[in-house]
N, C-alpha and C. Protein backbone atom coordinates (compact mmCIF):
# COMPACT_ATOMS: atom_id res chain seq x y z
N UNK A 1 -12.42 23.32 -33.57
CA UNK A 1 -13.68 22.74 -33.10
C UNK A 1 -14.80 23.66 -33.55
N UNK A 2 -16.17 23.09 -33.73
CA UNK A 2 -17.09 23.98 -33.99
C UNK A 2 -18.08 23.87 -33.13
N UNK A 3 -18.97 24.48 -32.81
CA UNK A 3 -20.29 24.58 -31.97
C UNK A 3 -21.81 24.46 -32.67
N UNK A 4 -22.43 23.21 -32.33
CA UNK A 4 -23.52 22.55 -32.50
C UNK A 4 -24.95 23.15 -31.45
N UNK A 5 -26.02 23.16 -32.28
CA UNK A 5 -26.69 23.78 -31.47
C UNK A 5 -27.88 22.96 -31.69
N UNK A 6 -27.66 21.94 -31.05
CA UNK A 6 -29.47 21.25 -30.88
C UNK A 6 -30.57 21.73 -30.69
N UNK A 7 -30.94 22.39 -31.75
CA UNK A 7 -32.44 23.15 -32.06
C UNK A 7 -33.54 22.62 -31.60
N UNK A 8 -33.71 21.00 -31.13
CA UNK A 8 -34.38 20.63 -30.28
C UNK A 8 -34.57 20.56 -29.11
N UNK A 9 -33.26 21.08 -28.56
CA UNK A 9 -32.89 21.29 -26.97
C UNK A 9 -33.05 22.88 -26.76
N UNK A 10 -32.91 23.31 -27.66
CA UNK A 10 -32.37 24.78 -27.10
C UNK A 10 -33.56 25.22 -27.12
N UNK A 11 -34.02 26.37 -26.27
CA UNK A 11 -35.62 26.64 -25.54
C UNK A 11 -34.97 28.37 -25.97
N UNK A 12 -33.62 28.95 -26.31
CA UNK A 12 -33.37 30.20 -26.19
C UNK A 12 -33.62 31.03 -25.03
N UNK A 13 -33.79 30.36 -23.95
CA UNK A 13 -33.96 30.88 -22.51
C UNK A 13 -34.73 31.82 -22.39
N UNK A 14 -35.90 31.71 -22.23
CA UNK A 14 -36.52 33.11 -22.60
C UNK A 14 -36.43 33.96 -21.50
N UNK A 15 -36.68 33.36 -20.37
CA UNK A 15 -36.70 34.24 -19.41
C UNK A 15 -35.25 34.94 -18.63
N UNK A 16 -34.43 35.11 -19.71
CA UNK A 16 -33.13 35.45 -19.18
C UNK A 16 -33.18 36.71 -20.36
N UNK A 17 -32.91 37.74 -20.18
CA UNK A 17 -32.71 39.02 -21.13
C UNK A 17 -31.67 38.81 -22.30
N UNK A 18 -30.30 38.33 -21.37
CA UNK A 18 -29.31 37.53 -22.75
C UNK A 18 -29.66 36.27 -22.25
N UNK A 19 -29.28 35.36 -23.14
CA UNK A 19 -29.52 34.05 -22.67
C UNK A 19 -27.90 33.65 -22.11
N UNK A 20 -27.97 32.88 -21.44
CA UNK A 20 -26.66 32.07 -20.59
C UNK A 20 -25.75 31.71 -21.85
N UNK A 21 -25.45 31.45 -22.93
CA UNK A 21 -24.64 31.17 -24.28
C UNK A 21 -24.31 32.98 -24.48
N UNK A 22 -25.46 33.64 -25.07
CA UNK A 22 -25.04 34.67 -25.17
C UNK A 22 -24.16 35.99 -24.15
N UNK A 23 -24.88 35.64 -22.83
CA UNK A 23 -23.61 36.20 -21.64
C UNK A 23 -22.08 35.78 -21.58
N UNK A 24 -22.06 34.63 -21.81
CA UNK A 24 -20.66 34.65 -21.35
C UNK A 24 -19.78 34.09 -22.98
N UNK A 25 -20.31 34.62 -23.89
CA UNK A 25 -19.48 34.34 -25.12
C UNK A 25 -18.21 35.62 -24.89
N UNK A 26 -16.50 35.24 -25.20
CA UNK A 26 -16.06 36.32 -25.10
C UNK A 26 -16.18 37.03 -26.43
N UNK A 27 -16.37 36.25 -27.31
CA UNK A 27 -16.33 37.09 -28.35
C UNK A 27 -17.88 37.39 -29.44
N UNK A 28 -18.84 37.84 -28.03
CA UNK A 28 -19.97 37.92 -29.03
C UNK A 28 -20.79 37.58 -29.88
N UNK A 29 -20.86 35.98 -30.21
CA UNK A 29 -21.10 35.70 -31.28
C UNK A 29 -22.48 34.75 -31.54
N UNK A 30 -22.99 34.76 -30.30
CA UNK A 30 -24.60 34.24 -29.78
C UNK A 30 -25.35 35.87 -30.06
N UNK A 31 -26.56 35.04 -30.68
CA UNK A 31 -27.91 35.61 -30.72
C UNK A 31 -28.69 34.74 -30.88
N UNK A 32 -30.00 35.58 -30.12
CA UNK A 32 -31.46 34.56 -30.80
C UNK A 32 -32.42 35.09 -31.82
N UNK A 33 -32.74 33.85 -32.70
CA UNK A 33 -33.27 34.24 -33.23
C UNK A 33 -34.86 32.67 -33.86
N UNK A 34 -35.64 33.72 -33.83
CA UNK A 34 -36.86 32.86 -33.88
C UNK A 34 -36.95 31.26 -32.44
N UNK A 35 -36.37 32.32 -31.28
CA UNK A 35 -36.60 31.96 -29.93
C UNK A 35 -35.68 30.42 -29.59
N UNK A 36 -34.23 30.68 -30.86
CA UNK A 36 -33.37 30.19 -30.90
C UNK A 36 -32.23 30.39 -30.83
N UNK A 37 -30.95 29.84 -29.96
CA UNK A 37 -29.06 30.84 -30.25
C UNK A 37 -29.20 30.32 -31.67
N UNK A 38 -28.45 30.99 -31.92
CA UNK A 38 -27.69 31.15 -33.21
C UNK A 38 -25.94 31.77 -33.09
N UNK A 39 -25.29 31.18 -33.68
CA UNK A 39 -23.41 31.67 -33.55
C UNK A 39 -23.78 32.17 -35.18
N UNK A 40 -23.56 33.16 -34.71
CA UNK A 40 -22.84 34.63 -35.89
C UNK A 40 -22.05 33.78 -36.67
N UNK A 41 -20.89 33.54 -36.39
CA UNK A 41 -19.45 33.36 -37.40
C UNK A 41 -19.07 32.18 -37.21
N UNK A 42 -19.27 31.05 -37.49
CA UNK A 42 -18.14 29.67 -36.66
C UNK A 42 -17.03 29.63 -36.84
N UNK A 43 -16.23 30.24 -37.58
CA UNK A 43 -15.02 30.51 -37.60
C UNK A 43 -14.40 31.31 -36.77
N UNK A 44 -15.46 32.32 -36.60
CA UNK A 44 -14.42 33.42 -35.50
C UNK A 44 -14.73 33.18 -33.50
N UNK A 45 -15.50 31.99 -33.36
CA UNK A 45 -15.48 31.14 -32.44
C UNK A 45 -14.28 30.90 -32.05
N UNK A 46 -13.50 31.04 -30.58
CA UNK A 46 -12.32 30.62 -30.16
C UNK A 46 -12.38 29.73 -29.58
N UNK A 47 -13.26 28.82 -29.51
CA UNK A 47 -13.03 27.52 -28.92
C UNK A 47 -13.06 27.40 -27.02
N UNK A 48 -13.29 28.51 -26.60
CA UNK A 48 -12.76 28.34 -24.85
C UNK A 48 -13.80 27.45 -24.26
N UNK A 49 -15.38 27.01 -24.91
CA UNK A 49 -16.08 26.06 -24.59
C UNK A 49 -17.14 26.89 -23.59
N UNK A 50 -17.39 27.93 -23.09
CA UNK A 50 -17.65 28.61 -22.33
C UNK A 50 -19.32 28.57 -22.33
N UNK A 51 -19.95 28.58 -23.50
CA UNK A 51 -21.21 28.50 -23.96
C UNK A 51 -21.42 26.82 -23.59
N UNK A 52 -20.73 25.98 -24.17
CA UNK A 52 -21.03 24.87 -23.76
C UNK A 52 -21.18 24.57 -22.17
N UNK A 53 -20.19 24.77 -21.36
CA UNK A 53 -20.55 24.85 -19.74
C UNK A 53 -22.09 25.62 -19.59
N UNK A 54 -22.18 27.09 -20.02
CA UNK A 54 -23.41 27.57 -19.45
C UNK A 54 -24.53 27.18 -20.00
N UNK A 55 -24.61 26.40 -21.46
CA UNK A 55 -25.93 26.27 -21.50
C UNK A 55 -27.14 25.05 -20.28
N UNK A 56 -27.68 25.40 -19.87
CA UNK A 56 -28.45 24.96 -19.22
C UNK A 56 -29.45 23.65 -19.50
N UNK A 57 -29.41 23.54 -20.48
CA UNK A 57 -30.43 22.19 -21.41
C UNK A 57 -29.10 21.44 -22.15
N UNK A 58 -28.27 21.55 -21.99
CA UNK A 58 -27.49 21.18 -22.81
C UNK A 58 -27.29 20.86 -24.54
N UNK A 59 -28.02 21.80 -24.98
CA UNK A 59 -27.95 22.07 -26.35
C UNK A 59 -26.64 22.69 -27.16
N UNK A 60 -25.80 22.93 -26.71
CA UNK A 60 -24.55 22.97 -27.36
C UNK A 60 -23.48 22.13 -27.13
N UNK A 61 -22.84 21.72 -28.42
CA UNK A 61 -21.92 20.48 -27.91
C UNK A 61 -20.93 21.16 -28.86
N UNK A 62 -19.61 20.50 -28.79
CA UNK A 62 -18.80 20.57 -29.93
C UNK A 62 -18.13 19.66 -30.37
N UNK A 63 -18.19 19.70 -32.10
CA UNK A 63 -17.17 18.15 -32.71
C UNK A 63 -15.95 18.60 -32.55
N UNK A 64 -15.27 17.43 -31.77
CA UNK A 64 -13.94 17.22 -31.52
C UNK A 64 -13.51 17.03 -33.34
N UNK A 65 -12.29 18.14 -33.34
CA UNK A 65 -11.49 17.84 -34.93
C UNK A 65 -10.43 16.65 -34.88
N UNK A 66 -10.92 16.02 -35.85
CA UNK A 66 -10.16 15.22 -36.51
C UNK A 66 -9.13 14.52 -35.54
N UNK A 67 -8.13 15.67 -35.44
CA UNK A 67 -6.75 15.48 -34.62
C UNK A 67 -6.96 14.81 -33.15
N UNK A 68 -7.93 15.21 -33.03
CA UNK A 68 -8.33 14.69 -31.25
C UNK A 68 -9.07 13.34 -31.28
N UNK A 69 -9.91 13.49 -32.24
CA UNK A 69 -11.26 12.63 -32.88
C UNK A 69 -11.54 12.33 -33.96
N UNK A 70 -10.63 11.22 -34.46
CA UNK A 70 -10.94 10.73 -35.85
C UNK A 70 -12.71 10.63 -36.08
N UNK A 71 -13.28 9.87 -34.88
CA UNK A 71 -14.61 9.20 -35.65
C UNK A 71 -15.77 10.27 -35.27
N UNK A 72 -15.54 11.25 -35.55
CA UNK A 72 -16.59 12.77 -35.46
C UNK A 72 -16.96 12.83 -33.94
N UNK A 73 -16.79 12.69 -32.75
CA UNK A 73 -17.54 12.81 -31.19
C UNK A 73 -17.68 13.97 -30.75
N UNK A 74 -18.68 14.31 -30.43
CA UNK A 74 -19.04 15.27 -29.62
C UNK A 74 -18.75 15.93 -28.14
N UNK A 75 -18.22 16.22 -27.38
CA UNK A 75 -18.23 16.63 -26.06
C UNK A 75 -19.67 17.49 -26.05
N UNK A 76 -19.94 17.52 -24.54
CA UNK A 76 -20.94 17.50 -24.14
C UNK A 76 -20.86 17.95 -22.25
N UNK A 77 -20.88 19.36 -21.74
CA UNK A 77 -20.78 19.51 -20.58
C UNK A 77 -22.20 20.10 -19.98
N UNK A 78 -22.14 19.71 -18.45
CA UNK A 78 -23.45 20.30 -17.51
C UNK A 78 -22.60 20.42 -16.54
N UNK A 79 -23.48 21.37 -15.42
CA UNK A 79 -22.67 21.67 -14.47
C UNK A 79 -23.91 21.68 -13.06
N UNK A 80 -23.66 20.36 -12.04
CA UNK A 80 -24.62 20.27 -11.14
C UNK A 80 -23.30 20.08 -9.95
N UNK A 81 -24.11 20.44 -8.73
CA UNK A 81 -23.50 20.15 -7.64
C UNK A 81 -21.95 20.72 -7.66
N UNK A 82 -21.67 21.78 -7.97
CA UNK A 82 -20.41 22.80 -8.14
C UNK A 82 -19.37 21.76 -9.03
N UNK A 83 -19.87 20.89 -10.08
CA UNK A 83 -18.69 20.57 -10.70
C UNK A 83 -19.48 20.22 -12.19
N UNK A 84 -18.38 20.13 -13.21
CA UNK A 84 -18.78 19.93 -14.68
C UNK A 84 -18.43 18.76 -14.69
N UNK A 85 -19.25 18.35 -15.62
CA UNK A 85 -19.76 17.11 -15.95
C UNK A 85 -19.46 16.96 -17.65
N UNK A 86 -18.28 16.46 -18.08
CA UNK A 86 -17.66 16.61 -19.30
C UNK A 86 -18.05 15.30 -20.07
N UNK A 87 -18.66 15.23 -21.15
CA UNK A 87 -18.82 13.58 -21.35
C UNK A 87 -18.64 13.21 -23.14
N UNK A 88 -18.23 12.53 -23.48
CA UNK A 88 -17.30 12.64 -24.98
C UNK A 88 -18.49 11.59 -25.65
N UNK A 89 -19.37 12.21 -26.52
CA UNK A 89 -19.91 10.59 -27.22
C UNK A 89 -19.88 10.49 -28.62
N UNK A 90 -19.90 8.96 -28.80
CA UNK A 90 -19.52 8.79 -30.38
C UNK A 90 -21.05 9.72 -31.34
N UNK A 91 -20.56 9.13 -32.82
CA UNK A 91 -21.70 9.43 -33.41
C UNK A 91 -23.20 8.14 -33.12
N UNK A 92 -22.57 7.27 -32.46
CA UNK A 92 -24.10 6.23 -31.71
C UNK A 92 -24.64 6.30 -31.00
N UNK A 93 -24.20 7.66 -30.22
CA UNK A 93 -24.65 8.00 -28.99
C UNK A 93 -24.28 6.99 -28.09
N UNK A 94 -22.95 6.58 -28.08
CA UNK A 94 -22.41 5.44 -26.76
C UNK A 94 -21.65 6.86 -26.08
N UNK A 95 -21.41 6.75 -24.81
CA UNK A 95 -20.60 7.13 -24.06
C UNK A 95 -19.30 6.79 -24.17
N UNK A 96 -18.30 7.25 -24.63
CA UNK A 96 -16.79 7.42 -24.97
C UNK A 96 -15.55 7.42 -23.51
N UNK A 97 -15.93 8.68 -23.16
CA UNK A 97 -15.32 9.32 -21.81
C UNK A 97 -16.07 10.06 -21.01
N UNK A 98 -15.90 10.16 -19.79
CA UNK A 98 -16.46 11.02 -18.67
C UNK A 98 -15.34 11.50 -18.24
N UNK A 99 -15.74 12.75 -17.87
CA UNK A 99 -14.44 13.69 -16.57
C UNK A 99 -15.29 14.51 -15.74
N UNK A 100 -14.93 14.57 -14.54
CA UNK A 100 -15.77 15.44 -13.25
C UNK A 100 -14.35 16.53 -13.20
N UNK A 101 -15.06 17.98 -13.22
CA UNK A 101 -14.24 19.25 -12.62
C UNK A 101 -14.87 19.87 -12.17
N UNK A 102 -14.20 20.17 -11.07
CA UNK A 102 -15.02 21.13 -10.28
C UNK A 102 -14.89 22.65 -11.04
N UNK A 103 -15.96 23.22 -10.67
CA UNK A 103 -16.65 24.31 -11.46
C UNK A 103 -15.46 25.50 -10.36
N UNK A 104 -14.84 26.26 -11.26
CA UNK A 104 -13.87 27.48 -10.62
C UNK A 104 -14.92 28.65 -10.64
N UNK A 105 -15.85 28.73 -11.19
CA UNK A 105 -16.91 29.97 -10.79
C UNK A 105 -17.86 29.81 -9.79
N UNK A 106 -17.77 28.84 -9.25
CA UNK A 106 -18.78 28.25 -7.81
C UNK A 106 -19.95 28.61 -8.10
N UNK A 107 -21.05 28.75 -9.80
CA UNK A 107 -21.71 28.48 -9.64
C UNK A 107 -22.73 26.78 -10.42
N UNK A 108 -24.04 27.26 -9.96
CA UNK A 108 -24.39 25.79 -10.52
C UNK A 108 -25.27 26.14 -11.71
C-alpha cells in the first residue's frame, strides 16, 4: 500500500511542534515541508496505517494494492466519539465500505 497526501487537505498542523502524522510514524518518515507532510521514502513505509488514523483533516489515505483492490480505492479513516471511522472509496468518489472500531488508544 502507499500513502497519499491531499495537499489540499493537509494544513501541516501548525500548531502542533510535530504534527500528528509525524508523531506517531514508527518509522520516521513524515516531515513538513513548505507547511506541508511529506513521506521521506514510500517504500520504506510499513503500512500499519497509523498516520492515516491520526491525521486530523483527513488528508492521508491509502491505495488499496491490486490484490485487495483491483479498481485503485482508497481507504480513508477519522476518529470521533472514541471510535474509527474506516471508509473504502472508489476512484468516483462513491462510498464502497464502511467499518466502525473502536479506537484502543481512547483518544479522539
Amino acid at each position: 500500500m502507499s500513502v497519499y497526501i491531499d495537499t489540499d487537505l493537509c494544513t501541516g498542523c501548525p500548531d502542533h511542534g510535530e504534527s500528528p502524522c509525524e508523531e506517531v510514524c514508527p518509522g520516521d518518515l513524515f516531515f513538513r515541508k513548505d507547511g506541508k507532510a511529506v513521506l521521506r521514502e514510500d517504500p520504506d513505509c510499513w503500512d500499519c496505517l497509523a498516520c492515516v488514523k491520526a491525521c486530523p483533516h483527513q488528508a492521508l489515505t491509502v491505495s488499496l494494492p491490486f490484490q485487495i483492490s483491483e479498481s485503485r480505492q482508497r481507504m480513508f479513516a477519522s476518529i470521533k466519539d472514541n471510535l474509527i471511522h474506516w471508509k473504502v472509496v472508489d476512484v468516483s468518489g462513491h462510498t464502497v465500505a464502511e467499518y466502525f472500531q473502536k479506537n484502543r488508544a481512547g483518544k479522539e
